[in-house]
PDB file of N, CA and C in Angstrom:
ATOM      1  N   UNK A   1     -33.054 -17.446 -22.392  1.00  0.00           N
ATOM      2  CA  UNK A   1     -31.650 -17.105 -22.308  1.00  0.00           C
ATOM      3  C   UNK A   1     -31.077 -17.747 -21.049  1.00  0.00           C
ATOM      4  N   UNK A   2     -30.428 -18.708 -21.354  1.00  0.00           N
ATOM      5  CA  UNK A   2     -29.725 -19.320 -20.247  1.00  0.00           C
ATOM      6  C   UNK A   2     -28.780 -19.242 -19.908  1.00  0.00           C
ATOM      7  N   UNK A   3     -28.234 -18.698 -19.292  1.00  0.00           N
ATOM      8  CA  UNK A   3     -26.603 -18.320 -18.916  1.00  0.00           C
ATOM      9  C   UNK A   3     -25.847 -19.264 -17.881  1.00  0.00           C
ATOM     10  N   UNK A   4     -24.586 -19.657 -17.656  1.00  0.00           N
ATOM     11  CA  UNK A   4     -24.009 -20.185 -16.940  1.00  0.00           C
ATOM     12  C   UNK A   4     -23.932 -19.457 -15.603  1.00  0.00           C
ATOM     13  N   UNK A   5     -23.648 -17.853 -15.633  1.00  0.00           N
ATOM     14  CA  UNK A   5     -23.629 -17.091 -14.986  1.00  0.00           C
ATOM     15  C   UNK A   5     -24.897 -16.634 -13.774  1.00  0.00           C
ATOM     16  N   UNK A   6     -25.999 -17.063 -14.455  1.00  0.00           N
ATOM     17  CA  UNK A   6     -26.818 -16.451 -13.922  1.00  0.00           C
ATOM     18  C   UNK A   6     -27.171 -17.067 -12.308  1.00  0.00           C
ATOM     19  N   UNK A   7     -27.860 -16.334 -11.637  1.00  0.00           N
ATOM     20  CA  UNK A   7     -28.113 -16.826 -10.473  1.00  0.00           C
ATOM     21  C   UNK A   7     -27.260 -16.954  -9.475  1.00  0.00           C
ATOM     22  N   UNK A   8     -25.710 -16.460 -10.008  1.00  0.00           N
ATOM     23  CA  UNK A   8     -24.272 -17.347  -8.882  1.00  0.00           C
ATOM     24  C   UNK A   8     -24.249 -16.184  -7.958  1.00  0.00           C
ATOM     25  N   UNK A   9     -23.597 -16.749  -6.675  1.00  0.00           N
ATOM     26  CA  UNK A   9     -22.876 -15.594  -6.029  1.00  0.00           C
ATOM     27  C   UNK A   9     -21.728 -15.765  -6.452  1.00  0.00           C
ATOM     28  N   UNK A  10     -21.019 -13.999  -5.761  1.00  0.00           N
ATOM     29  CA  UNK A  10     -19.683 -14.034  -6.475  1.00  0.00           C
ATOM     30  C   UNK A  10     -18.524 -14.292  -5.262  1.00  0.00           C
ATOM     31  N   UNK A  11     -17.877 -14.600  -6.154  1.00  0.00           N
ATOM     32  CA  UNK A  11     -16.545 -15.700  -4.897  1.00  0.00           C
ATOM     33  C   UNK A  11     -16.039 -14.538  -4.594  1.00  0.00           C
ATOM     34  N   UNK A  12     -15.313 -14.709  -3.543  1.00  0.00           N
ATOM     35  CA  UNK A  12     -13.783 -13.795  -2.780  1.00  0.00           C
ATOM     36  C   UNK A  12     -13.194 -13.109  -4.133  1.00  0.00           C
ATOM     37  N   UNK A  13     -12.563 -14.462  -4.841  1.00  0.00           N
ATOM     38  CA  UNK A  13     -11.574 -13.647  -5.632  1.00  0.00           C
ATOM     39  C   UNK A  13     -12.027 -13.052  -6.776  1.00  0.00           C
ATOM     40  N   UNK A  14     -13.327 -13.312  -7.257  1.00  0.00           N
ATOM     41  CA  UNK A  14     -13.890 -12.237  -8.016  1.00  0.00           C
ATOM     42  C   UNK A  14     -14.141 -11.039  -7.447  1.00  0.00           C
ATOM     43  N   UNK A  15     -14.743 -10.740  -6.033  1.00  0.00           N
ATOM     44  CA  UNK A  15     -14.487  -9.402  -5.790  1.00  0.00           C
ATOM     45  C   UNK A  15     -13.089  -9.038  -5.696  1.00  0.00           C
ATOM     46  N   UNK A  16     -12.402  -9.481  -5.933  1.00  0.00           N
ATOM     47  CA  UNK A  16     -10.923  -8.619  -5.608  1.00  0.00           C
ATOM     48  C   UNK A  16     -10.610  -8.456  -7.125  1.00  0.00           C
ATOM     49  N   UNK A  17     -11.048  -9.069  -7.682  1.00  0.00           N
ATOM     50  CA  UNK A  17     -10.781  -8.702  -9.453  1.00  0.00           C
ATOM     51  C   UNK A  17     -11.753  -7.086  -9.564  1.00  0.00           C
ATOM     52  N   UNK A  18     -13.056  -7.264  -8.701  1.00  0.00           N
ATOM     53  CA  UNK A  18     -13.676  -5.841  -9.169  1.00  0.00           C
ATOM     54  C   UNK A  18     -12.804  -5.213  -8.594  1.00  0.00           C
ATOM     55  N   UNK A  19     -12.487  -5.092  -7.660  1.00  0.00           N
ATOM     56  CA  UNK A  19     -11.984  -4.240  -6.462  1.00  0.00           C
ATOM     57  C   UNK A  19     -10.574  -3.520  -7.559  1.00  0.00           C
ATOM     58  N   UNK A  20      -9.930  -4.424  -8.156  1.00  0.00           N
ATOM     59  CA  UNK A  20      -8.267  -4.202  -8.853  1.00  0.00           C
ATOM     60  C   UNK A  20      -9.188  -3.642  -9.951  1.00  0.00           C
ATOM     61  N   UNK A  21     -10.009  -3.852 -10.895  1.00  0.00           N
ATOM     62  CA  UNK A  21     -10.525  -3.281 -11.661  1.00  0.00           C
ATOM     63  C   UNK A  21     -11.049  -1.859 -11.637  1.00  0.00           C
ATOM     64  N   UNK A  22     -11.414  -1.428 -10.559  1.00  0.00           N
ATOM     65  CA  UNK A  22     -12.368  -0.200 -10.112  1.00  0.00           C
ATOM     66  C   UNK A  22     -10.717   0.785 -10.168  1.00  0.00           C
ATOM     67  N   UNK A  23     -10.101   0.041  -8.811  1.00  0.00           N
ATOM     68  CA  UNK A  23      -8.495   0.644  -8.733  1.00  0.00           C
ATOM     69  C   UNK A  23      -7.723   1.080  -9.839  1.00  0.00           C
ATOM     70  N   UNK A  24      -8.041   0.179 -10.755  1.00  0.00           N
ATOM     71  CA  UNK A  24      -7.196   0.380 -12.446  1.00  0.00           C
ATOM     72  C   UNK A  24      -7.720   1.361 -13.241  1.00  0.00           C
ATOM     73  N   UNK A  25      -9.040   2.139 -13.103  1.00  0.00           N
ATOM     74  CA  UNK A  25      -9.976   2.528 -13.448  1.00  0.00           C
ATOM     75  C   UNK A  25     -10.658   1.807 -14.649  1.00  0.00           C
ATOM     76  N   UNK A  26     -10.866   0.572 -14.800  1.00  0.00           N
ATOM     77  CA  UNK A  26     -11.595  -0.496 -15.790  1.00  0.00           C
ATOM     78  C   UNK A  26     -12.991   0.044 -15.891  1.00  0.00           C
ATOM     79  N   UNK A  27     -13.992  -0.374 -16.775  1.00  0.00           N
ATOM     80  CA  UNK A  27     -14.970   0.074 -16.941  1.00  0.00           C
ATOM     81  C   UNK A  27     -15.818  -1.122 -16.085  1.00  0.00           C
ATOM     82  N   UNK A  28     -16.787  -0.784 -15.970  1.00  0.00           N
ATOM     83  CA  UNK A  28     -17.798  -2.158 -15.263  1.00  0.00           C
ATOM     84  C   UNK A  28     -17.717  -3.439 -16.244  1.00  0.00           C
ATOM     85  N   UNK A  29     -18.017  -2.732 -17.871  1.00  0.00           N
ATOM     86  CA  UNK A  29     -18.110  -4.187 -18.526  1.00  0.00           C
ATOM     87  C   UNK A  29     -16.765  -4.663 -19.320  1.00  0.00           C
ATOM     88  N   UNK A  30     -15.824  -4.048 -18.888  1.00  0.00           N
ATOM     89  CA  UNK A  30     -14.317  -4.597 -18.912  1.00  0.00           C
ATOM     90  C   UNK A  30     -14.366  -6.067 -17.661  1.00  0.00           C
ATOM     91  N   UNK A  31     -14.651  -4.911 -16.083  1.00  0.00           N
ATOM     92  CA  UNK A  31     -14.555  -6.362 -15.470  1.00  0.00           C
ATOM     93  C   UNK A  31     -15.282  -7.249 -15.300  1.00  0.00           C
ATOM     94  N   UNK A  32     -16.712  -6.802 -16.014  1.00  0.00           N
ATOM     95  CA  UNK A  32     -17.716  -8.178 -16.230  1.00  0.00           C
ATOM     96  C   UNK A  32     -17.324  -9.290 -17.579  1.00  0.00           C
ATOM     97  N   UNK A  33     -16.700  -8.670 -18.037  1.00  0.00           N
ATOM     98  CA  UNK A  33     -15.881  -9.872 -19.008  1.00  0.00           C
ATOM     99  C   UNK A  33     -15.141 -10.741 -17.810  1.00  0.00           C
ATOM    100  N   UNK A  34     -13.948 -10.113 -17.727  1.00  0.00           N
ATOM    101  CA  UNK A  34     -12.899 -10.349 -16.758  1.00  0.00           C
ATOM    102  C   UNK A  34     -13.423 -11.857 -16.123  1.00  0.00           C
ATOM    103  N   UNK A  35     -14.381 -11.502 -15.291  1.00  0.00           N
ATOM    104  CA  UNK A  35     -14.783 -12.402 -14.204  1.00  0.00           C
ATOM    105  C   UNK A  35     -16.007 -13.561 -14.462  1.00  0.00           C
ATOM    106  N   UNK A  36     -16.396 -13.168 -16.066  1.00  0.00           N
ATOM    107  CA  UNK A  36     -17.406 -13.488 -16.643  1.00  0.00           C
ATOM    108  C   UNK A  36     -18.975 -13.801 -16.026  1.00  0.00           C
ATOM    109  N   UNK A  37     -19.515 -12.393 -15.493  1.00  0.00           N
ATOM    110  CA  UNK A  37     -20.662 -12.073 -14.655  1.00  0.00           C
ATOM    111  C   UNK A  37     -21.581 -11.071 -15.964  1.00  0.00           C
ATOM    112  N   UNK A  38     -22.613 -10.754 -15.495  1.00  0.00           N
ATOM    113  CA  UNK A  38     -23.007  -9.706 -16.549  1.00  0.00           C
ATOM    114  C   UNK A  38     -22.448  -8.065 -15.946  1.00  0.00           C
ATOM    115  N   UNK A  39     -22.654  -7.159 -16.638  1.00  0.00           N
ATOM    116  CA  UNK A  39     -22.595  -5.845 -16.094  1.00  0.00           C
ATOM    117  C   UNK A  39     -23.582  -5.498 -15.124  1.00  0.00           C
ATOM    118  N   UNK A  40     -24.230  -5.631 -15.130  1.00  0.00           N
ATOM    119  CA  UNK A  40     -25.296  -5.376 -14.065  1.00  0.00           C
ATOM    120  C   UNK A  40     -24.477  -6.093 -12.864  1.00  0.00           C
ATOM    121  N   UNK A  41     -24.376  -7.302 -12.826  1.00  0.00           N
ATOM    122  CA  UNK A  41     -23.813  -7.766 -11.427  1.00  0.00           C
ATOM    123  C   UNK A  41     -22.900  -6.968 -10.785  1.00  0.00           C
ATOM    124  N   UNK A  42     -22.026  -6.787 -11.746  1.00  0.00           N
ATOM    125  CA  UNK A  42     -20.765  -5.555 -11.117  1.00  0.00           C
ATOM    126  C   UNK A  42     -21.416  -4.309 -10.317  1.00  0.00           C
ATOM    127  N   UNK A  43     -22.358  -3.975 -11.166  1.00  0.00           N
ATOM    128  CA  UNK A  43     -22.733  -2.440 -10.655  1.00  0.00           C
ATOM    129  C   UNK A  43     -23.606  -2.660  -9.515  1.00  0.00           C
ATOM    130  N   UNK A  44     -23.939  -3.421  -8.655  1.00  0.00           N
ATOM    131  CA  UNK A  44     -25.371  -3.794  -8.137  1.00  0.00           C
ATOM    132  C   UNK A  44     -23.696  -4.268  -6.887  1.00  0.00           C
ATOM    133  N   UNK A  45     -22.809  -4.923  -7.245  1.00  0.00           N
ATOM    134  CA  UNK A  45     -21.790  -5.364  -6.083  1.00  0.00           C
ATOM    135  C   UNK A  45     -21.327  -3.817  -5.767  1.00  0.00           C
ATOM    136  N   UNK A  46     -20.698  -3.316  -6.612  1.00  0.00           N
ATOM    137  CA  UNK A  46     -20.578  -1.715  -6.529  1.00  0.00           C
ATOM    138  C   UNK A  46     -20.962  -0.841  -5.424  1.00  0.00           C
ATOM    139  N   UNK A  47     -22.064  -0.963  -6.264  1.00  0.00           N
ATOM    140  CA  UNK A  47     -23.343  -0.017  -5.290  1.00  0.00           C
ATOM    141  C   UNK A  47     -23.492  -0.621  -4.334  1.00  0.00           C
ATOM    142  N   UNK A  48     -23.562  -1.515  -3.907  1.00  0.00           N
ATOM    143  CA  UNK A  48     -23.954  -2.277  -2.190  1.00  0.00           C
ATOM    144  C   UNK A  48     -22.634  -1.905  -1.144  1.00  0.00           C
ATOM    145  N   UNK A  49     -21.583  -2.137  -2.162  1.00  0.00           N
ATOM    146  CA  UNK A  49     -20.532  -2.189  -1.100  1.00  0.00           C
ATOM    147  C   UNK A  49     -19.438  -0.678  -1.403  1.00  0.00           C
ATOM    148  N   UNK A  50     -19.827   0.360  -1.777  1.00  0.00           N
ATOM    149  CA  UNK A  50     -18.990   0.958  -1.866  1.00  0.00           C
ATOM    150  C   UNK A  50     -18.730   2.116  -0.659  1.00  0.00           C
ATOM    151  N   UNK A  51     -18.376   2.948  -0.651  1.00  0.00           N
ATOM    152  CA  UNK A  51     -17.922   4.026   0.233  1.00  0.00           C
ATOM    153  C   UNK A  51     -17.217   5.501   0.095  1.00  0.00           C
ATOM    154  N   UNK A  52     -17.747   6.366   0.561  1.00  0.00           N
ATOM    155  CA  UNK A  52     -17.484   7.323   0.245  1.00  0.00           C
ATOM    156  C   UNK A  52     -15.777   7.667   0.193  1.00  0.00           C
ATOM    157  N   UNK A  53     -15.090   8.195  -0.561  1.00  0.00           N
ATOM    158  CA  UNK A  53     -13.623   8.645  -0.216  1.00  0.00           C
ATOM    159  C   UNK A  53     -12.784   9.950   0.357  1.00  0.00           C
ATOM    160  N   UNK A  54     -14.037  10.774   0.498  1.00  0.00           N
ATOM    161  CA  UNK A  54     -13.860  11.991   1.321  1.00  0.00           C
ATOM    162  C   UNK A  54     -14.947  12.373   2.039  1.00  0.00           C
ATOM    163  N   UNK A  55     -14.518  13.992   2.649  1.00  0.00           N
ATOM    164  CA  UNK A  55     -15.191  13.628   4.033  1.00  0.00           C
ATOM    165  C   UNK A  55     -16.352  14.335   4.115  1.00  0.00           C
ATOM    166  N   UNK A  56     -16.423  14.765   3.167  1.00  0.00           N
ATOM    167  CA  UNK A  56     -17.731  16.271   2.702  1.00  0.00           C
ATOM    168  C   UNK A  56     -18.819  15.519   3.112  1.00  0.00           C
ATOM    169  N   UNK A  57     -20.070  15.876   4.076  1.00  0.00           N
ATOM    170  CA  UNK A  57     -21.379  14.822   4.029  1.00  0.00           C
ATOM    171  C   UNK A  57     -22.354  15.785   3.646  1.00  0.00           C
ATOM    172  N   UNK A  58     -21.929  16.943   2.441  1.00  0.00           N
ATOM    173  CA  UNK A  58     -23.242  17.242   2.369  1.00  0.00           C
ATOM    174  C   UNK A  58     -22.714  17.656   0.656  1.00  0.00           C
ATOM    175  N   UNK A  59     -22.412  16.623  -0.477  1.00  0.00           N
ATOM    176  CA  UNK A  59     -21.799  16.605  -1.738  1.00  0.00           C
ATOM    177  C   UNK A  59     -23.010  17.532  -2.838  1.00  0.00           C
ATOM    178  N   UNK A  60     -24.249  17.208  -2.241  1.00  0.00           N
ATOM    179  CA  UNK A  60     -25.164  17.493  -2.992  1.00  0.00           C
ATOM    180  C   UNK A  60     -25.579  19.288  -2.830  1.00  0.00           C
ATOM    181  N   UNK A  61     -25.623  19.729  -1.619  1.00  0.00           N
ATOM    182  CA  UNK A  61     -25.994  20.802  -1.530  1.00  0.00           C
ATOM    183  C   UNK A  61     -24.834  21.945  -1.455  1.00  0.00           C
ATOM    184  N   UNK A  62     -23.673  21.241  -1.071  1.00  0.00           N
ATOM    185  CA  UNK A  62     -22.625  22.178  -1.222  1.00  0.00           C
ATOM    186  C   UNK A  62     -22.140  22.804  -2.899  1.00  0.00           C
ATOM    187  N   UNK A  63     -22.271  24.581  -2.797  1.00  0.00           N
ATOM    188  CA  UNK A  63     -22.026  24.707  -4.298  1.00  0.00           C
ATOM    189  C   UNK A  63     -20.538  24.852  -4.132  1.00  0.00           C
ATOM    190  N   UNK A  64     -19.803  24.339  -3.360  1.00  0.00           N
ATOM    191  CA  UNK A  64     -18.099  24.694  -3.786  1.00  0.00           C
ATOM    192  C   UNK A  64     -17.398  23.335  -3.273  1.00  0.00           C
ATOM    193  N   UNK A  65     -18.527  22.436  -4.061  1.00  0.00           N
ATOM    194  CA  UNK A  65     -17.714  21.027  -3.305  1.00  0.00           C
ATOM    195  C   UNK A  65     -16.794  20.759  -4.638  1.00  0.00           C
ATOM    196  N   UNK A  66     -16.594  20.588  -5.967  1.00  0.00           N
ATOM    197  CA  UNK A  66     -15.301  20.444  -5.869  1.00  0.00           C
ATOM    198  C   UNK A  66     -14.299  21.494  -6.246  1.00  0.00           C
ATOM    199  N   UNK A  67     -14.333  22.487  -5.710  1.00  0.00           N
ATOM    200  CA  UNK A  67     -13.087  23.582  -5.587  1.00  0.00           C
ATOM    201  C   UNK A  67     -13.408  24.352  -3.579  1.00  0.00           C
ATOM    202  N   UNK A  68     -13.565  23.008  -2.848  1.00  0.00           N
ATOM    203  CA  UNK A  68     -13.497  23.368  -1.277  1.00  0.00           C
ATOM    204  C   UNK A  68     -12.118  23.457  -0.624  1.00  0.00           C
ATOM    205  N   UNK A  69     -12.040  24.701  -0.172  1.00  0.00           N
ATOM    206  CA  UNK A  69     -10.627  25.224   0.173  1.00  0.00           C
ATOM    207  C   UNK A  69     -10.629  24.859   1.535  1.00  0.00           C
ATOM    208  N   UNK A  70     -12.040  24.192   2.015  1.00  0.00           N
ATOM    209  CA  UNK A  70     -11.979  23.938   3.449  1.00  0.00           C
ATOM    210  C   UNK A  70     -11.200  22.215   3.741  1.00  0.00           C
ATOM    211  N   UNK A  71     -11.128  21.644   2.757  1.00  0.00           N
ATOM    212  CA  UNK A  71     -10.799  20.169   2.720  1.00  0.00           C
ATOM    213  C   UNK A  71     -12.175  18.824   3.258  1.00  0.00           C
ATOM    214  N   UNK A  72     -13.270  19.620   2.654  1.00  0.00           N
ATOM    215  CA  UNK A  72     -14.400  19.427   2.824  1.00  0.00           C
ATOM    216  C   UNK A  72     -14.764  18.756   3.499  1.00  0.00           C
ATOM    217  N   UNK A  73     -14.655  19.803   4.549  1.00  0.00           N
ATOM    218  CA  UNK A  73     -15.141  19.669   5.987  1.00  0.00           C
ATOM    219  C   UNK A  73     -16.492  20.687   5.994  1.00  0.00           C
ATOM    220  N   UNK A  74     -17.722  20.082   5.083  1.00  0.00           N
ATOM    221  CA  UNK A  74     -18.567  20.997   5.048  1.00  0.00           C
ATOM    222  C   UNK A  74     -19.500  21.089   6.000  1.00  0.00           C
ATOM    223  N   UNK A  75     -20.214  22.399   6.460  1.00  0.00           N
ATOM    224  CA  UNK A  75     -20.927  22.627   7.414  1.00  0.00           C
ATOM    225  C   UNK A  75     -22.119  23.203   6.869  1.00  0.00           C
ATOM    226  N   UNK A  76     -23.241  23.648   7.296  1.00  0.00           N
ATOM    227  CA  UNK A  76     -24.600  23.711   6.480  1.00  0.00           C
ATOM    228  C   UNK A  76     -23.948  25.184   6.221  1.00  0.00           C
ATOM    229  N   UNK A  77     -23.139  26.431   6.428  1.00  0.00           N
ATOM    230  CA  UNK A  77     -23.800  27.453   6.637  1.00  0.00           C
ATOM    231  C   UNK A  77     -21.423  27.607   5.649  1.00  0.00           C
ATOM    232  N   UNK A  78     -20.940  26.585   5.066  1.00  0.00           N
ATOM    233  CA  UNK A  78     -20.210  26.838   4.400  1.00  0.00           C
ATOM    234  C   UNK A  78     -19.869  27.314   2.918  1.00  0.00           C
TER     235      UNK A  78
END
C-alpha cells in the first residue's frame, strides 16, 4: 500500500486546517480528508499538541467535576 501521503510531515497550513477543524467541531476523518493525511495522523498531531481548557488538575478523581460549583479549582479534599 503505497500512499502519497505517507511518511510526510505536516505543513503550517495543514495544522491550521486541523486547528479550524477541531474549532468547527469536524470529526478527525472529516479533516483527514480535508488535508488529505490518514486519520491516524490527525489524532497522533492532536494528542501531541493539545491542551487542557480548564483549570481542574485533578479531572479523573474529582466526582463533581462536571457539575463543580467551585469553577474547578479542585483541591484533593474538594
Amino acid at each position: 500500500m503505497n500512499h502519497s501521503y505517507a511518511f510526510s510531515h505536516l505543513t503550517l497550513e495543514e495544522r491550521r486546517i486541523i486547528l479550524t477543524g477541531i474549532s468547527n467541531g469536524s470529526t478527525k476523518s472529516a479533516i483527514a480528508k480535508t488535508i488529505g493525511k490518514d486519520r491516524s495522523t490527525v489524532a497522533k498531531e492532536i494528542r501531541l499538541h493539545r491542551t487542557l481548557s480548564h483549570k481542574c488538575k485533578m479531572p479523573l478523581e474529582c466526582n463533581h467535576y462536571r457539575k463543580c460549583v467551585h469553577g474547578r479549582q479542585c483541591t484533593p479534599d474538594c
